[in-house]
N, C-alpha and C. Protein backbone atom coordinates (compact mmCIF):
# COMPACT_ATOMS: atom_id res chain seq x y z
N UNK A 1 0.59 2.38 -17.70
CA UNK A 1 0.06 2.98 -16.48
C UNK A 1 -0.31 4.43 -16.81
N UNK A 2 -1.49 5.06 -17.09
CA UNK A 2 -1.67 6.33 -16.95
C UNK A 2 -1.87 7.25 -15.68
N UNK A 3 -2.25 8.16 -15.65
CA UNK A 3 -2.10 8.92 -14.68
C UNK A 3 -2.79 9.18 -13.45
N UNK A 4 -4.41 8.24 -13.96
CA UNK A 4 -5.31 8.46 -12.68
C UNK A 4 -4.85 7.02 -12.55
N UNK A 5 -4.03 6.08 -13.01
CA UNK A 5 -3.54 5.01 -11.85
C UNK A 5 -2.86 5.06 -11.07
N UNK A 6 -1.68 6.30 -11.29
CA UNK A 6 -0.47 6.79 -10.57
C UNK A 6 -1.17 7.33 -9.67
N UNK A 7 -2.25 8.27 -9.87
CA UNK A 7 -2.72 9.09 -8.63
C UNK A 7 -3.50 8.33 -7.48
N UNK A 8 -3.95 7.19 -8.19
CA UNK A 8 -4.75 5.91 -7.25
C UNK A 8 -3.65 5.58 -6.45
N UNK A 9 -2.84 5.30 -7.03
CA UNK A 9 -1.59 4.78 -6.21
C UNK A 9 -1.32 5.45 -5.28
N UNK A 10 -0.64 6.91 -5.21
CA UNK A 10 -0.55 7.47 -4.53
C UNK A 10 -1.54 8.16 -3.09
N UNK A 11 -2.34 7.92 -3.42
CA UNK A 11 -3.38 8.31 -2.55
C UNK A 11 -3.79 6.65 -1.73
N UNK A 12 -3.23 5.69 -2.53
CA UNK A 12 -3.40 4.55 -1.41
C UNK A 12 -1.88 4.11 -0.76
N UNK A 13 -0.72 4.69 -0.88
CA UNK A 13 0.50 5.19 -0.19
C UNK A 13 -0.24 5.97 1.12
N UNK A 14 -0.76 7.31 0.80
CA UNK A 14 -1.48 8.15 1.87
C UNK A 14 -1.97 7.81 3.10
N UNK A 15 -2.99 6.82 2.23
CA UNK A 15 -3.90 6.10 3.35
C UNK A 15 -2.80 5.26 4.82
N UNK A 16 -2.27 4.58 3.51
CA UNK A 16 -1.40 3.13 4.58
C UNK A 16 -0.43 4.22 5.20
N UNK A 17 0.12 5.13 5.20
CA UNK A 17 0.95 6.34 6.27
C UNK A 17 -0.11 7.12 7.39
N UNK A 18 -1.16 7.01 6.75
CA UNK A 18 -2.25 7.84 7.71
C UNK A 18 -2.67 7.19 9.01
N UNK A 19 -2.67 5.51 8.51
CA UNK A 19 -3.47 4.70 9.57
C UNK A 19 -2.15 4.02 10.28
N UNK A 20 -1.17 4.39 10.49
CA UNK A 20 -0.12 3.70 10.71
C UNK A 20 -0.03 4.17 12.74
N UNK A 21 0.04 3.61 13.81
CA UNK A 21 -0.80 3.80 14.70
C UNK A 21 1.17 4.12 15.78
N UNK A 22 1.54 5.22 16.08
CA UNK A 22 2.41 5.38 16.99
C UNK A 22 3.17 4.55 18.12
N UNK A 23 1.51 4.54 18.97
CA UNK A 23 2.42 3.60 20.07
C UNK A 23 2.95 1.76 20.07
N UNK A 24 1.73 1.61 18.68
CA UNK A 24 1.58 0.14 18.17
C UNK A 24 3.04 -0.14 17.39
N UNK A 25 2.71 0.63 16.15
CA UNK A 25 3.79 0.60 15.06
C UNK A 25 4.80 1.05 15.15
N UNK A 26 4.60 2.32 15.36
CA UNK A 26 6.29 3.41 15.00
C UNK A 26 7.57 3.55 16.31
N UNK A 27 6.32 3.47 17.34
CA UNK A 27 7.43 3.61 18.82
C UNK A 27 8.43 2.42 18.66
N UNK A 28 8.05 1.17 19.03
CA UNK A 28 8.81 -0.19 19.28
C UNK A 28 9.98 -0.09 18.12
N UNK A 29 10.05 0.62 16.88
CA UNK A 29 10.85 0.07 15.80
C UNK A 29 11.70 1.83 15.74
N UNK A 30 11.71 2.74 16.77
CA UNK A 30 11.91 3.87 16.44
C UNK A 30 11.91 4.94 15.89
N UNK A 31 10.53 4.86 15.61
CA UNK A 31 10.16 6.05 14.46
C UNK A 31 9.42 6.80 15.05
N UNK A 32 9.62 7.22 16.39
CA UNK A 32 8.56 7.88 17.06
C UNK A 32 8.97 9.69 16.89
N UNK A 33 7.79 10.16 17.22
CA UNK A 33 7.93 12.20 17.09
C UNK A 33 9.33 12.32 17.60
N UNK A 34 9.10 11.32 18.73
CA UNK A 34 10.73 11.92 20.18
C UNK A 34 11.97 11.48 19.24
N UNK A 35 11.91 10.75 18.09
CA UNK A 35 13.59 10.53 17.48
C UNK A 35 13.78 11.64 16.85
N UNK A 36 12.74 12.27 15.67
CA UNK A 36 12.83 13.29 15.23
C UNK A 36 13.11 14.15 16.22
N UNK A 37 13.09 15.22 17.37
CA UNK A 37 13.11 15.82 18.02
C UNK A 37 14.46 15.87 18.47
N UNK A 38 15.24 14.23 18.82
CA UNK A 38 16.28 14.35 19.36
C UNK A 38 17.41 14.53 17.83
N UNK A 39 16.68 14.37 16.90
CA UNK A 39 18.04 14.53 15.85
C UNK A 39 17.60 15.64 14.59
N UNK A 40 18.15 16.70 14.90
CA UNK A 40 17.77 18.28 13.87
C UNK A 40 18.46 17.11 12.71
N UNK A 41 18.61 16.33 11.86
CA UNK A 41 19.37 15.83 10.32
C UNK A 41 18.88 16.42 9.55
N UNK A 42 19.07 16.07 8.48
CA UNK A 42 18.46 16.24 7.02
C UNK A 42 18.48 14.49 6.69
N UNK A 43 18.22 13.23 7.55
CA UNK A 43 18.33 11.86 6.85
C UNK A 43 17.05 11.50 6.41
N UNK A 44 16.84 10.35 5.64
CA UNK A 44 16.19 9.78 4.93
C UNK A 44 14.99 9.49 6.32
N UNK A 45 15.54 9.25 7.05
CA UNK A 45 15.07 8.48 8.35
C UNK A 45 14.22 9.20 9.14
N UNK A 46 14.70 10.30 9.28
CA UNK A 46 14.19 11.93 9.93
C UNK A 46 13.15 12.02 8.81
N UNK A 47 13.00 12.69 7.77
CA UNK A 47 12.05 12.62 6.48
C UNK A 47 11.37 12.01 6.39
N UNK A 48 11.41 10.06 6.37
CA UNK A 48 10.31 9.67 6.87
C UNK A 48 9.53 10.10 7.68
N UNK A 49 9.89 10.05 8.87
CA UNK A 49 8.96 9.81 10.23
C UNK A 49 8.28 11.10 9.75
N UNK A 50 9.05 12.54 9.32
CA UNK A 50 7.82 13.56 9.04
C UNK A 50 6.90 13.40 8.18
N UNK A 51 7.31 12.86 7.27
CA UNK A 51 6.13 12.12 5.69
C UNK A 51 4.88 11.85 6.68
N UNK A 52 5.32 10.68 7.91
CA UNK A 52 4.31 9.79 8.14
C UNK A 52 3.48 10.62 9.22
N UNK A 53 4.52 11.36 9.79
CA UNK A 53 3.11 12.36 11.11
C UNK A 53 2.53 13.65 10.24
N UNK A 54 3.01 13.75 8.92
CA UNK A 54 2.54 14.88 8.06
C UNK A 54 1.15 14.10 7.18
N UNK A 55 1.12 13.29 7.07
CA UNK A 55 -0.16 12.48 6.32
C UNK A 55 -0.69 12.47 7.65
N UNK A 56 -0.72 11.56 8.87
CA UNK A 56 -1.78 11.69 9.71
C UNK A 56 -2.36 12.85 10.28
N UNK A 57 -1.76 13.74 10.22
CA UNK A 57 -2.26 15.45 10.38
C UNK A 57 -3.12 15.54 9.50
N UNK A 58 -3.27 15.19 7.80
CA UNK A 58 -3.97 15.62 6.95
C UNK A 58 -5.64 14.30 7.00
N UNK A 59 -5.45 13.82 7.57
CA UNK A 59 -6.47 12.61 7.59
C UNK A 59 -7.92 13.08 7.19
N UNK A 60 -8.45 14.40 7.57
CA UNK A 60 -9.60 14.97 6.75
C UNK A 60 -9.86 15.18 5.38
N UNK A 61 -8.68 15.65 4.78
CA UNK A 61 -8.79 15.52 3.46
C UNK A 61 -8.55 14.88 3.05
N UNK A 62 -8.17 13.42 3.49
CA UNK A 62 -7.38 12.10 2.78
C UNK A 62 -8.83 11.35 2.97
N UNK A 63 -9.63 11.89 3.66
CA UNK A 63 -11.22 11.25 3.82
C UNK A 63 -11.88 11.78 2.24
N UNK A 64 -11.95 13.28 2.18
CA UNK A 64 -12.25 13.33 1.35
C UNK A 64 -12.10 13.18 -0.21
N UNK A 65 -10.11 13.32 -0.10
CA UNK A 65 -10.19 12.63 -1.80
C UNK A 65 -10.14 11.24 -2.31
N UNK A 66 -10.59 10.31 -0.42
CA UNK A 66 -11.47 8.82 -1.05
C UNK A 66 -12.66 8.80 -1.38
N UNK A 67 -13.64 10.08 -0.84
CA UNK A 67 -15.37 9.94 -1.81
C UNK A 67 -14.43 10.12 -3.16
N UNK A 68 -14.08 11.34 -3.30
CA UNK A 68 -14.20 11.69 -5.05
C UNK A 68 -13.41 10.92 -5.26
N UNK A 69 -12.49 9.95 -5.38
CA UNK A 69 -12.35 8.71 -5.87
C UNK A 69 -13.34 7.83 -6.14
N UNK A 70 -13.72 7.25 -5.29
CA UNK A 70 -14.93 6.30 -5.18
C UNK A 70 -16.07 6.75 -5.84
N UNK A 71 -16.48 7.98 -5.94
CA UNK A 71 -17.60 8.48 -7.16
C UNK A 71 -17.05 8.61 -8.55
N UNK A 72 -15.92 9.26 -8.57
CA UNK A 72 -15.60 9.07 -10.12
C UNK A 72 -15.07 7.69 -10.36
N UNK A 73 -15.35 6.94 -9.70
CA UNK A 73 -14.70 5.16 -10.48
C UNK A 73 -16.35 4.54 -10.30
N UNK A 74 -17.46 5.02 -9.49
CA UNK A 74 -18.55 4.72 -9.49
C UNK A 74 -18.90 5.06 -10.67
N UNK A 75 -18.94 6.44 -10.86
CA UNK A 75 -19.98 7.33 -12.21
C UNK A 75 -18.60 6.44 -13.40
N UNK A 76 -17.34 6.48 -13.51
CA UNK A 76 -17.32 6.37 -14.83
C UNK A 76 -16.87 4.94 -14.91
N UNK A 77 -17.16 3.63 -14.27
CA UNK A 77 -17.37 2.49 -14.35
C UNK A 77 -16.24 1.78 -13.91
């Protein structure tokens, strides 16, 4: 595995946290903003849920480093 596979990878982690939809997905199973809010932790659990509302905040630039993906796997085959 080299390194622009790791980074493929990671940037398609990004995506699937970006499109992940609140009132659909995260509310019903408790991962909503309001759990974080009610619990100051340091848990794994708390950390998630920020991972996942911290990628959908970034969704503009997660647009853009899918062109320059998609052009450099275009241009270099």
């Amino acid at each position: 595995m080299g390194l622009w596979t790791f980074l493929e990878g990671c940037l398609l982690i990004a995506n699937a946290l970006a499109i992940l939809n609140e009132d659909r997905f995260l509310a019903p199973r408790g991962w909503s903003l309001s759990e974080v809010s009610e619990r100051r932790g340091k848990s794994l659990k708390v950390q998630a849920i920020g991972l996942i509302y911290a990628t959908q905040y970034l969704r503009l630039p997660l647009i853009f480093l899918n062109v320059i993906t998609i052009v450099i796997m275009l241009v270099s085959g």
